[in-house]
Structure formats: C-alpha cells, structure tokens
Protein backbone atom coordinates (compact mmCIF):
# COMPACT_ATOMS: atom_id res chain seq x y z
CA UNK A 1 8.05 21.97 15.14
CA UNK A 2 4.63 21.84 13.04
CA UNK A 3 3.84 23.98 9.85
CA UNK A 4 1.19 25.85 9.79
CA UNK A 5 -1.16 25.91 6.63
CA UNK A 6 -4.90 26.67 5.79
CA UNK A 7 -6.81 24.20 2.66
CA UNK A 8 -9.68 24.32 1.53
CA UNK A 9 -11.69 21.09 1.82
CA UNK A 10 -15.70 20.47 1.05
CA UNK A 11 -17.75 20.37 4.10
CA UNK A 12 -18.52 16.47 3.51
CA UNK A 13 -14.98 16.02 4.53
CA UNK A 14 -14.87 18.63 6.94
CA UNK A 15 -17.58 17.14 8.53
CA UNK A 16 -15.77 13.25 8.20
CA UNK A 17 -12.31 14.92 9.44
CA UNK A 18 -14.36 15.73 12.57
CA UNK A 19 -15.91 12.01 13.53
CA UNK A 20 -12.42 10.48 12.53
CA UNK A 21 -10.99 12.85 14.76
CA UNK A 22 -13.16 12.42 18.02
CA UNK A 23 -13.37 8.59 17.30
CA UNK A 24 -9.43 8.70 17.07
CA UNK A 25 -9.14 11.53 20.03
CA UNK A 26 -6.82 12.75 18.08
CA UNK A 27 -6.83 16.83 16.48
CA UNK A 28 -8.22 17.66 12.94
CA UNK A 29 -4.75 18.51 11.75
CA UNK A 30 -3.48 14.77 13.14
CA UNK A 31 -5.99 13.25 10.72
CA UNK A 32 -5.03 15.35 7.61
CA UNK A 33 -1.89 14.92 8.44
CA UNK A 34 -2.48 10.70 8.81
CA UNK A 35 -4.22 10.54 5.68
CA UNK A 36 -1.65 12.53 3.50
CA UNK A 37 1.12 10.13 5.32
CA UNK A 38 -1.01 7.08 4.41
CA UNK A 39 -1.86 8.42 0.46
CA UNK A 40 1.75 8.83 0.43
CA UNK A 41 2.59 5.44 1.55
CA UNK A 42 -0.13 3.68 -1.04
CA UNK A 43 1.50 5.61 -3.92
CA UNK A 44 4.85 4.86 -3.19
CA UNK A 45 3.70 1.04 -3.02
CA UNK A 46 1.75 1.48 -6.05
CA UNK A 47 4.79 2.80 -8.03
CA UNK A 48 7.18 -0.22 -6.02
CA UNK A 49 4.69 -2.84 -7.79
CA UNK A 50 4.63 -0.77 -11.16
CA UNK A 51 8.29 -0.79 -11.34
CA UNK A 52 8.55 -4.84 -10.55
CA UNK A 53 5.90 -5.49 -12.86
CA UNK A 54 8.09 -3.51 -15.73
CA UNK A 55 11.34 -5.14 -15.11
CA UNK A 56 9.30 -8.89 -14.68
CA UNK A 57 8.03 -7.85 -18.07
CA UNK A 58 11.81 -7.19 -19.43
CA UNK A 59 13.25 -10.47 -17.60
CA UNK A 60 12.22 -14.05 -18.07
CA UNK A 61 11.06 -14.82 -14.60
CA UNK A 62 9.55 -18.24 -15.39
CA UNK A 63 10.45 -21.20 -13.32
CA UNK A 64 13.22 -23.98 -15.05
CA UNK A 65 11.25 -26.69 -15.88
CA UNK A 66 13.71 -29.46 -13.72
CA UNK A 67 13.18 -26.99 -10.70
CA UNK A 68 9.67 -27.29 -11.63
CA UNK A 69 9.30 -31.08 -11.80
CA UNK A 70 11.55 -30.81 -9.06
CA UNK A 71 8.65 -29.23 -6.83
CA UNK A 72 5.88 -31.23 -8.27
CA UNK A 73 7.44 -34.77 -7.16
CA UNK A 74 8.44 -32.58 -3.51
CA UNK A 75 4.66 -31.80 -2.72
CA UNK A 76 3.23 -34.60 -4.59
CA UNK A 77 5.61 -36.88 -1.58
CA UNK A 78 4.00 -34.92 1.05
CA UNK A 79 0.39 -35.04 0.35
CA UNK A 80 0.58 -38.98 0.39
C-alpha cells in the first residue's frame, strides 16, 4: 500500500524527474521515491565510514612491525 503526499519541488527538477522517468519507464513518484531510497543509503554509508574513522582514531590500528617485515619478505619472494 503506497502513501500518498504532495512536495513542492522547483521546476528544474520537475522537469529532470520527468526525463529520468520516461528514460527509466518508470512513474514520477518511482523516481522520488528511488532517489530518497538512494540519499538514504549514501548517508547511512557516510555515517558507517564516520563512525570507523572515529573508533580507528581511538584504537591503534597500525600493523606489528614482524607482521610487517613478515609481508615485505612474502611479496618481495613473489615478484622474483
């Protein structure tokens, strides 16, 4: 079951929601109802990266140096 609702938008977009629509074949009210899905989605990543950046920032997250060394000789072996 669908809500109904009526917003206000500029006539730029109006006229956008219209070619994205016919391109798509898909109804005005599909597209705003894609792009507030996908805005929602990009935020919700944006915050996911905000919150790993904060706890990176609170946590040492630097490799050991012997795992490090480690590595080096590995791929150092393999490009020979």
């Amino acid at each position: 079951m669908n809500t109904k609702t009526a917003i206000s938008i500029p006539p730029d977009v109006f006229r956008l929601s219209e070619k994205l629509a016919k391109r798509l074949k898909i109804s005005r009210s599909a597209v705003f109802a894609l792009g507030v899905k996908k805005l929602s989605e990009e935020h919700d990543e944006e915050e996911l990266i905000t919150r790993i950046n904060a706890a990176c920032a609170e946590i040492d997250t630097s490799v050991d140096p012997t795992l490090r060394a480690y590595q080096a000789r590995r791929l150092k072996g393999k490009n020979s």
